[in-house]
PDB file of N, CA and C in Angstrom:
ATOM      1  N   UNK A   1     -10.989   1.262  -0.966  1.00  0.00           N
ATOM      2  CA  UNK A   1     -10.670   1.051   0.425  1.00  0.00           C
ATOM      3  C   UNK A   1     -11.079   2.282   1.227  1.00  0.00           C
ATOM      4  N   UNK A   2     -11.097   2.141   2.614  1.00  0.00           N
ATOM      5  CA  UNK A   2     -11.493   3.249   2.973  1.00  0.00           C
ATOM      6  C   UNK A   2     -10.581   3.603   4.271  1.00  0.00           C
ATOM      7  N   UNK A   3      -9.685   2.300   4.381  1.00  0.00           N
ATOM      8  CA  UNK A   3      -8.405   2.629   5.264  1.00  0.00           C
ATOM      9  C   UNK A   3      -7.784   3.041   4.124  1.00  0.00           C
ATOM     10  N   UNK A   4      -6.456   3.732   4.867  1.00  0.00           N
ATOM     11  CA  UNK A   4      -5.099   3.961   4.286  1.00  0.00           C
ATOM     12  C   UNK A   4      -4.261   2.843   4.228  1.00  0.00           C
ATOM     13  N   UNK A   5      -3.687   2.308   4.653  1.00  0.00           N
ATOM     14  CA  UNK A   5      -3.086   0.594   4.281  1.00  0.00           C
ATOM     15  C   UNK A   5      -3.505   0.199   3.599  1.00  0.00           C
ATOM     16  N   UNK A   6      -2.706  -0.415   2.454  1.00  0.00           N
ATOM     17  CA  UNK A   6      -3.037  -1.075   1.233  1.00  0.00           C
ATOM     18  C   UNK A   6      -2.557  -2.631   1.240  1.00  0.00           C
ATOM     19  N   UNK A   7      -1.226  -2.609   2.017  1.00  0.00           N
ATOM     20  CA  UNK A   7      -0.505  -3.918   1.550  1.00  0.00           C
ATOM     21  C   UNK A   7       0.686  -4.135   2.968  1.00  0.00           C
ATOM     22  N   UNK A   8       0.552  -4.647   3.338  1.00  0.00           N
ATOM     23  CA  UNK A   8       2.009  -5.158   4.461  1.00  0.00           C
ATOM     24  C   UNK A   8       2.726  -6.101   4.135  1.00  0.00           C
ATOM     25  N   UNK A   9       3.703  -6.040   4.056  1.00  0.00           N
ATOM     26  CA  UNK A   9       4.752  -7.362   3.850  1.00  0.00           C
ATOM     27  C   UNK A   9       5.889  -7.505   4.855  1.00  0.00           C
ATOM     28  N   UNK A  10       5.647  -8.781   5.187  1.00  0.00           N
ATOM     29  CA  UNK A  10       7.038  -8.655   6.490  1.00  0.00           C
ATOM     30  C   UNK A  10       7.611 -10.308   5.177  1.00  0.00           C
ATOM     31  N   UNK A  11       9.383  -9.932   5.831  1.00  0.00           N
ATOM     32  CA  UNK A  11      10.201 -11.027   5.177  1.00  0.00           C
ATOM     33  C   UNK A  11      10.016 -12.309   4.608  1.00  0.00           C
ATOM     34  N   UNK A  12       9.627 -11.347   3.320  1.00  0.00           N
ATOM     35  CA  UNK A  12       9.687 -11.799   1.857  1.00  0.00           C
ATOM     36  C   UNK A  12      10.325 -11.688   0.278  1.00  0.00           C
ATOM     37  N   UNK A  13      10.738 -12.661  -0.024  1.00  0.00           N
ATOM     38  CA  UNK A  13      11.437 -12.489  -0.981  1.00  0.00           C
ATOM     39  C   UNK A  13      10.941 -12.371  -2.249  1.00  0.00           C
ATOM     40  N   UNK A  14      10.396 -11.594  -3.435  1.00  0.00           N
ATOM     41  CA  UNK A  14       9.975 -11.814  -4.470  1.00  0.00           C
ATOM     42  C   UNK A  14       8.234 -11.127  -4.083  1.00  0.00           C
ATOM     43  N   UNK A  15       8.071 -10.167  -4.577  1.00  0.00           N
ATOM     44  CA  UNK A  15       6.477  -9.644  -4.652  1.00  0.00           C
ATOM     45  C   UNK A  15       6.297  -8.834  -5.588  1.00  0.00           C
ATOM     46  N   UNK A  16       5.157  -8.898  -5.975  1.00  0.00           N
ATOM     47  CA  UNK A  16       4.733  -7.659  -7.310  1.00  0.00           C
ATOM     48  C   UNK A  16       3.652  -7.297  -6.979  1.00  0.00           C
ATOM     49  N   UNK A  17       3.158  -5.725  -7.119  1.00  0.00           N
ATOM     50  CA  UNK A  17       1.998  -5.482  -6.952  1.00  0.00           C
ATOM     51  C   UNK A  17       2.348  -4.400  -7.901  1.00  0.00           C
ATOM     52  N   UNK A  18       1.255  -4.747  -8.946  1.00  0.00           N
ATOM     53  CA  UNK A  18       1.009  -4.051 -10.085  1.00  0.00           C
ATOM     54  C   UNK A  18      -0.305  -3.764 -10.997  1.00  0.00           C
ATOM     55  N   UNK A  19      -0.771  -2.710 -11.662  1.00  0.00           N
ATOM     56  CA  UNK A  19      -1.946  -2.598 -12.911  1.00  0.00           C
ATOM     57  C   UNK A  19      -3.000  -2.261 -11.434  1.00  0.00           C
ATOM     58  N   UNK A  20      -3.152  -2.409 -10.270  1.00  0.00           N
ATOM     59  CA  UNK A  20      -4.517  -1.739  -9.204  1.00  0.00           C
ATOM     60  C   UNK A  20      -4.970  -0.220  -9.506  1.00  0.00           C
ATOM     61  N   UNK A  21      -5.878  -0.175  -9.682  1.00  0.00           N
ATOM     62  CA  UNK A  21      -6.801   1.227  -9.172  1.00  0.00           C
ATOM     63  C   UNK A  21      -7.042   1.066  -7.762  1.00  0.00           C
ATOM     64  N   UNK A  22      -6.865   2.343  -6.881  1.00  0.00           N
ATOM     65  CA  UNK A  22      -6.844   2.188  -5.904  1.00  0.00           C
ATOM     66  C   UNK A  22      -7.759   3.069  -5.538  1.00  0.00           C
ATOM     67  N   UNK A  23      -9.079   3.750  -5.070  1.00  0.00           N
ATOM     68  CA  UNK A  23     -10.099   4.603  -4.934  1.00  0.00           C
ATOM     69  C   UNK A  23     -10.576   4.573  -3.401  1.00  0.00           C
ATOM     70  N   UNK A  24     -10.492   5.735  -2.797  1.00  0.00           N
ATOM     71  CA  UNK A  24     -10.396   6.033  -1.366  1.00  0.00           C
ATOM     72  C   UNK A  24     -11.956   6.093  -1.212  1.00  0.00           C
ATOM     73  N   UNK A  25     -12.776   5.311  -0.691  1.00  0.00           N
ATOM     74  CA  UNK A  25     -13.966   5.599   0.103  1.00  0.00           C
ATOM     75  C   UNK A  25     -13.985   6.103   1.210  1.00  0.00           C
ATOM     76  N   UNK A  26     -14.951   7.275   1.467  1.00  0.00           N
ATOM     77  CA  UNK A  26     -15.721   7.783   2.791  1.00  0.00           C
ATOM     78  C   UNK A  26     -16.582   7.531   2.761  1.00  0.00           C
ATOM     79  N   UNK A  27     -17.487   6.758   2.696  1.00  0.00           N
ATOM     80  CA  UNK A  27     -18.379   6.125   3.820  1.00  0.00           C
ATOM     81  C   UNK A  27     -18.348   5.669   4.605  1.00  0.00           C
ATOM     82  N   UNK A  28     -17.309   5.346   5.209  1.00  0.00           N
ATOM     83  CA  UNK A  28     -16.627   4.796   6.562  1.00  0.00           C
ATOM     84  C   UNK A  28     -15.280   5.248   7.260  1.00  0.00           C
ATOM     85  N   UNK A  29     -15.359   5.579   8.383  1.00  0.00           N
ATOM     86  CA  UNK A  29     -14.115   6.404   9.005  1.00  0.00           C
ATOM     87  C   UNK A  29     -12.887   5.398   8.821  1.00  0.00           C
ATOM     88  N   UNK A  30     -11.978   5.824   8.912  1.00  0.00           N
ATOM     89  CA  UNK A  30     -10.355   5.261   8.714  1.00  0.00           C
ATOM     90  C   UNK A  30     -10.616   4.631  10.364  1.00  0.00           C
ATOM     91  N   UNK A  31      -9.658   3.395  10.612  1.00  0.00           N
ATOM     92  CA  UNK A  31      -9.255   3.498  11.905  1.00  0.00           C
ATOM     93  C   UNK A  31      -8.092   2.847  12.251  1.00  0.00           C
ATOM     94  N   UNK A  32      -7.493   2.692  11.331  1.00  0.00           N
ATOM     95  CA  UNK A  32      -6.215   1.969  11.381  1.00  0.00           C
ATOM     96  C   UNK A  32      -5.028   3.004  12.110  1.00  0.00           C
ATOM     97  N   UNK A  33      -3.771   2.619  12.494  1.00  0.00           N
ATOM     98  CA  UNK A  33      -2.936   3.961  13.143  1.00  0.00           C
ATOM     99  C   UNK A  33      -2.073   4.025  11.826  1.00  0.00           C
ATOM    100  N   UNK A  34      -2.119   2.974  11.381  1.00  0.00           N
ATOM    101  CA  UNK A  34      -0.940   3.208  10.317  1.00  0.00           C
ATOM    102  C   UNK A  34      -1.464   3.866   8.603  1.00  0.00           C
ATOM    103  N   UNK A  35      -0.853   5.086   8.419  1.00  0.00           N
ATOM    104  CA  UNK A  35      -1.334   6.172   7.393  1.00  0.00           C
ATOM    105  C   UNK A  35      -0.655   5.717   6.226  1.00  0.00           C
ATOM    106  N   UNK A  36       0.328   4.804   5.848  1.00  0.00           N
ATOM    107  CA  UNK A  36       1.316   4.734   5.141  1.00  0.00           C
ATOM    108  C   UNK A  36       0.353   3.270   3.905  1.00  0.00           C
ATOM    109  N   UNK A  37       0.303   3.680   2.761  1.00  0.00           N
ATOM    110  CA  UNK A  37       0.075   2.884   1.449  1.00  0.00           C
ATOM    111  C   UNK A  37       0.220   1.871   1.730  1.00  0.00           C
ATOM    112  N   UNK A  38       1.977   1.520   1.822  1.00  0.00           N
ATOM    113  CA  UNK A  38       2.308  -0.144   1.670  1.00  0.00           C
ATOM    114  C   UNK A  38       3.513   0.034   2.668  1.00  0.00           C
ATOM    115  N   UNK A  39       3.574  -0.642   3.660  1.00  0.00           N
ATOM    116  CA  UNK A  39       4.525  -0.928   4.550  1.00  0.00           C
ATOM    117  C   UNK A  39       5.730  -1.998   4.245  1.00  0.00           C
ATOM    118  N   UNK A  40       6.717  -2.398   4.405  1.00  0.00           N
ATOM    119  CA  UNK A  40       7.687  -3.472   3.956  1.00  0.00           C
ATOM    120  C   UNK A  40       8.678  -3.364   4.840  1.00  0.00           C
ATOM    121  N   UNK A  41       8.422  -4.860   5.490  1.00  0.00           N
ATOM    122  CA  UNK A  41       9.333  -5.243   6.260  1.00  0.00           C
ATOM    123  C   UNK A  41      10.212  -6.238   6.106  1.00  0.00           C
ATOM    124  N   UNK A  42      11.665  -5.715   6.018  1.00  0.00           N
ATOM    125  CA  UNK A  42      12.460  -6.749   5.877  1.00  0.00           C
ATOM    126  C   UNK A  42      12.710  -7.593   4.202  1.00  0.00           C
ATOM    127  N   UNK A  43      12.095  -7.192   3.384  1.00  0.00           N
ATOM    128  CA  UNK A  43      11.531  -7.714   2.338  1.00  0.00           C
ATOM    129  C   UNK A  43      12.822  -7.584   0.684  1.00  0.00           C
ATOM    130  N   UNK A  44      12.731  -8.518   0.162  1.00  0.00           N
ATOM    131  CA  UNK A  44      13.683  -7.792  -0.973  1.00  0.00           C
ATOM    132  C   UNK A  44      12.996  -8.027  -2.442  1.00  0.00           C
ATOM    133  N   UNK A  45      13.450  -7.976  -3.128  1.00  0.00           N
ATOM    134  CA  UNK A  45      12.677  -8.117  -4.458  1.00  0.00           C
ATOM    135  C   UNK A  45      10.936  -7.499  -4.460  1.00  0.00           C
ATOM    136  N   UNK A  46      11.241  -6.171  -4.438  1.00  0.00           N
ATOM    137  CA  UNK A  46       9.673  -5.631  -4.155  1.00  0.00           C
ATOM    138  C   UNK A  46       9.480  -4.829  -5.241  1.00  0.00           C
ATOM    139  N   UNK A  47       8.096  -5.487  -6.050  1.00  0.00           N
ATOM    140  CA  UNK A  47       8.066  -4.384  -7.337  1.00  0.00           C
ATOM    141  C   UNK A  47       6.505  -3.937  -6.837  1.00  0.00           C
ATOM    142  N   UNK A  48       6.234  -2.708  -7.056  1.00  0.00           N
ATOM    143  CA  UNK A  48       5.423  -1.594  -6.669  1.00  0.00           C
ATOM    144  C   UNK A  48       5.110  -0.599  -7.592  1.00  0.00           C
ATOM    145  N   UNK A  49       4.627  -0.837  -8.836  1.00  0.00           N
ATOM    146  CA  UNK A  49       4.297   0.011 -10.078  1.00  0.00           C
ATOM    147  C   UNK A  49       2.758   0.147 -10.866  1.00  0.00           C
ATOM    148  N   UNK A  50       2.688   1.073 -12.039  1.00  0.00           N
ATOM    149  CA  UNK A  50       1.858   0.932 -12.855  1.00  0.00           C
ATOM    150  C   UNK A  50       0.814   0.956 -11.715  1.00  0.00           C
ATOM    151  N   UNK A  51       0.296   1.358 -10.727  1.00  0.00           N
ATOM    152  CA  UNK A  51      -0.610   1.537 -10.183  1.00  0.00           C
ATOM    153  C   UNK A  51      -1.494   2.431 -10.511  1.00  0.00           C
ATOM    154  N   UNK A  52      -2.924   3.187  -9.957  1.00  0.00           N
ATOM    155  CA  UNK A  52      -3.274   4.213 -10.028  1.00  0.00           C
ATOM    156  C   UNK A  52      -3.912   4.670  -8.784  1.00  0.00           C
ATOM    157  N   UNK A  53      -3.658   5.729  -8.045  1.00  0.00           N
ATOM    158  CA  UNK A  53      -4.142   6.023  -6.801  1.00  0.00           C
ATOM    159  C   UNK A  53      -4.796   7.435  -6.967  1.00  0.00           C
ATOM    160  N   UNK A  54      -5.889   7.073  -6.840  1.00  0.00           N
ATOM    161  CA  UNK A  54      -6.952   8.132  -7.271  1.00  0.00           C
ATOM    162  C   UNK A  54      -6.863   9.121  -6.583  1.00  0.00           C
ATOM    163  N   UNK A  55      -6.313   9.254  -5.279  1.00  0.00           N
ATOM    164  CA  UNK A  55      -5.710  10.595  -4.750  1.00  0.00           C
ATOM    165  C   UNK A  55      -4.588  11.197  -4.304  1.00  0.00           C
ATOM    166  N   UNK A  56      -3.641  10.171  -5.135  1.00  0.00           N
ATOM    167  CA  UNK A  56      -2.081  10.462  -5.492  1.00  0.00           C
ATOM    168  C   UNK A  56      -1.328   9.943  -4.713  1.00  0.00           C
ATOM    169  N   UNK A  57      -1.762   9.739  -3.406  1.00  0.00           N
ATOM    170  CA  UNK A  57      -1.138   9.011  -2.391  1.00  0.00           C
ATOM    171  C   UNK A  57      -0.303   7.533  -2.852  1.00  0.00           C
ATOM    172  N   UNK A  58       0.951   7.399  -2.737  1.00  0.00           N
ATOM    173  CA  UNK A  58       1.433   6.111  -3.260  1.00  0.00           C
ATOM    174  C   UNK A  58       2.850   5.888  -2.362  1.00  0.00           C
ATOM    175  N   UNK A  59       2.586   6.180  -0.890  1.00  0.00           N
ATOM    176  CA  UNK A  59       3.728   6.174   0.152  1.00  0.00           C
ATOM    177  C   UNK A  59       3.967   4.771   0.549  1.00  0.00           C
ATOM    178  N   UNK A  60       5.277   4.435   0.387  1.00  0.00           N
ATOM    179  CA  UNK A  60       6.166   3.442   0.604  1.00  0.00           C
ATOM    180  C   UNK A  60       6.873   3.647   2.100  1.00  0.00           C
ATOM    181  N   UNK A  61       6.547   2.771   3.154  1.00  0.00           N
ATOM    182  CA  UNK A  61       8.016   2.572   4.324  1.00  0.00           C
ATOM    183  C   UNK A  61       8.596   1.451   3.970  1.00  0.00           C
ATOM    184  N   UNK A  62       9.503   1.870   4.057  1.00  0.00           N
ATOM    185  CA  UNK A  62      10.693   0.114   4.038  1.00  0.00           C
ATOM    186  C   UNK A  62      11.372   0.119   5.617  1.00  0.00           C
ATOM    187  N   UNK A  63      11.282  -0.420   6.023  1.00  0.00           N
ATOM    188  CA  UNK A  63      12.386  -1.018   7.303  1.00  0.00           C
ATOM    189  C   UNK A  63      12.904  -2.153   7.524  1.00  0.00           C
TER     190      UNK A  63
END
């Protein structure tokens, strides 16, 4: 990817995101406002593991 956002979830019950390599490209500028991995809104049952983020970055918001 070459944004920062990986995943958004607004109110949902039950998600898995698991086993991804995640590898930051520059060849293209970011332009998203939002800097944050995986955003979650409202959401319960959220599994978020076993990933790999090739530049360590693995930031979670919950609201």
């Amino acid at each position: 990817t070459f944004d920062r956002p990986v995943l958004f979830a607004k109110s949902i019950d039950g998600l898995v995101f698991e086993n991804n390599v995640i590898r930051q490209n520059t060849d293209y500028p970011a332009f998203h406002h939002n800097k944050t991995r995986f955003r979650l809104l409202h959401t319960r049952n959220v599994k978020i593991e076993k990933n790999n983020f090739e530049d360590g970055d693995e930031s979670v918001v919950r609201e």
